[in-house]
Protein backbone atom coordinates (compact mmCIF):
# COMPACT_ATOMS: atom_id res chain seq x y z
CA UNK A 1 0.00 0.00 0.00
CA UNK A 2 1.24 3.43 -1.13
CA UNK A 3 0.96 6.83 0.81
CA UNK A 4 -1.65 9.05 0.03
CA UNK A 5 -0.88 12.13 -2.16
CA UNK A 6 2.59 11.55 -1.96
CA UNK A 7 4.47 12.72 -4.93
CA UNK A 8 4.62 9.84 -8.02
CA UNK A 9 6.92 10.24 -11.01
CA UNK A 10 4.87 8.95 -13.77
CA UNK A 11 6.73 8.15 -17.15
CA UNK A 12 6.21 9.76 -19.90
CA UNK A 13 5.40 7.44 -23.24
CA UNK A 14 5.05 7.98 -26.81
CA UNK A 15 6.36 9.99 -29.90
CA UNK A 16 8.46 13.05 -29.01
CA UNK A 17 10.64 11.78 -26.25
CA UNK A 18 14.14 11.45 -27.23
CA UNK A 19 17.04 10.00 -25.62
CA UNK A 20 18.08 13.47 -23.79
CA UNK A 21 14.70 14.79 -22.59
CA UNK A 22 12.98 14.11 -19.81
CA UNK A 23 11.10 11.10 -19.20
CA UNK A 24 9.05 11.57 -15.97
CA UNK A 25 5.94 13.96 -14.41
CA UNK A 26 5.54 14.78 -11.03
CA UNK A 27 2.28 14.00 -10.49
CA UNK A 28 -0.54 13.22 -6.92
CA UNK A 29 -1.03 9.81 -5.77
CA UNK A 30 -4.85 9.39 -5.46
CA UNK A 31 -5.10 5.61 -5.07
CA UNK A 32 -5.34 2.20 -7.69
CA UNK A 33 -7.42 1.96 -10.73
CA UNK A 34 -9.91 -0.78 -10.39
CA UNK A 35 -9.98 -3.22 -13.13
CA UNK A 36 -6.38 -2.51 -14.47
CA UNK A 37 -2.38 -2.82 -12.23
CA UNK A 38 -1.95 1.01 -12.65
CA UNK A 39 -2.25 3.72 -10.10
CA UNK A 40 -4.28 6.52 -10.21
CA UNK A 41 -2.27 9.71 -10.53
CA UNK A 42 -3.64 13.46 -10.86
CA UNK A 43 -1.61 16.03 -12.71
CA UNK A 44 -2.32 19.30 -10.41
CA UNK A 45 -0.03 21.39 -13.17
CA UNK A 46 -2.53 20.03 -16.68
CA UNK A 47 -5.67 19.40 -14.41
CA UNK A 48 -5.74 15.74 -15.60
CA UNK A 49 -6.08 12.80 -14.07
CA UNK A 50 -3.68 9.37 -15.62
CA UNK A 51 -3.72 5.32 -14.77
CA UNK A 52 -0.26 4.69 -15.07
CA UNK A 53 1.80 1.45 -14.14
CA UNK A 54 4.95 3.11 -14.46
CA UNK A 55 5.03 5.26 -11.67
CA UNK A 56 7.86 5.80 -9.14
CA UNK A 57 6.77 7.09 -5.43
CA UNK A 58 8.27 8.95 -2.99
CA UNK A 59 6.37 8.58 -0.11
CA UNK A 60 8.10 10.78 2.32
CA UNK A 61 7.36 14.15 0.15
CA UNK A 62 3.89 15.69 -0.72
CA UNK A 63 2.87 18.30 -3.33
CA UNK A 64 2.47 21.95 -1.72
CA UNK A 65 -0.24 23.15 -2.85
CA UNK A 66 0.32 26.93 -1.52
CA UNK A 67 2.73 27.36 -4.96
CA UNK A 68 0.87 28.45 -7.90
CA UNK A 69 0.37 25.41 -10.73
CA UNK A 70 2.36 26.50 -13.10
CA UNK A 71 5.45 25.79 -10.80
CA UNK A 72 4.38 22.15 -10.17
CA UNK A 73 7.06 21.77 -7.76
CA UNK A 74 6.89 19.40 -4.57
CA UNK A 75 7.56 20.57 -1.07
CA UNK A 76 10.78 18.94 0.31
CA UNK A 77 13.14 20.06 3.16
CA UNK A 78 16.48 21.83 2.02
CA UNK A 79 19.82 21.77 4.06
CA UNK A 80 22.19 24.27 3.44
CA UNK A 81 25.79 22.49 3.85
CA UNK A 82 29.01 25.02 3.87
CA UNK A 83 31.87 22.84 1.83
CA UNK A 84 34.31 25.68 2.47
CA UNK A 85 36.92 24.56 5.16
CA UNK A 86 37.19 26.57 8.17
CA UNK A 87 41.80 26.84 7.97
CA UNK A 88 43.20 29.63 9.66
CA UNK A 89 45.09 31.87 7.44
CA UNK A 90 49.08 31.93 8.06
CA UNK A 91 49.76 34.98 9.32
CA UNK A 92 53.36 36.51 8.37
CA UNK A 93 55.69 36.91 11.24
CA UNK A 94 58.99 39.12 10.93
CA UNK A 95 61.82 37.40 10.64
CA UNK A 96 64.42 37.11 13.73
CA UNK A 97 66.92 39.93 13.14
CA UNK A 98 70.41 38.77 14.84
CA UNK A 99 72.81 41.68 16.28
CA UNK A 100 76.24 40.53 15.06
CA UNK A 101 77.06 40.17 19.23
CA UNK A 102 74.75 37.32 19.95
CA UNK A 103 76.05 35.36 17.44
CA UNK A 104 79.31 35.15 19.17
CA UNK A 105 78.22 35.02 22.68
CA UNK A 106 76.93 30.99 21.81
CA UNK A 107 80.30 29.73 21.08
């Protein structure tokens, strides 16, 4: 059993999909088709509803529905990770200046 209105990926078939572009819609999971093995998807974006058996879930995110439709993006948490290391700069100390009497004063 699959999640409620979690998001589906539902693959995209027939002429005009070429090797480079994409092959997937995020669509709505609304349940399973009676009579048929496909799921019943809704397309929030195209107002359409699809019976699909290629469909990839991800139950752990859901569709915001706050963004406008023509985004048709899902709502997912973002972490901001800093890949810059944290190294202390070397700082530039003046060099030891020797008075020509010290020098001799070791021997």
């Amino acid at each position: 059993m699959k999640t409620f209105g979690c998001v589906a990926h539902v693959k995209k078939v027939g002429p005009g999909i070429t090797k480079l572009s994409d092959r997937s819609t995020k669509m709505v999971f609304l349940g399973y088709e009676s009579g048929t093995k496909g799921y019943r998807v809704f397309d929030p974006v195209n107002n359409q509803l699809h019976v699909s058996r290629d469909v990839v879930f991800e139950e752990q995110e859901k569709w915001n529905w706050d963004t406008p439709r023509s985004s048709g993006q899902a709502e997912t948490e973002s972490f901001i990770i800093d890949l810059q290391p944290t190294v202390a700069e070397p700082t530039m100390q003046p060099a030891a200046v020797f008075e020509e009497g010290e020098d001799s004063q070791q021997d």
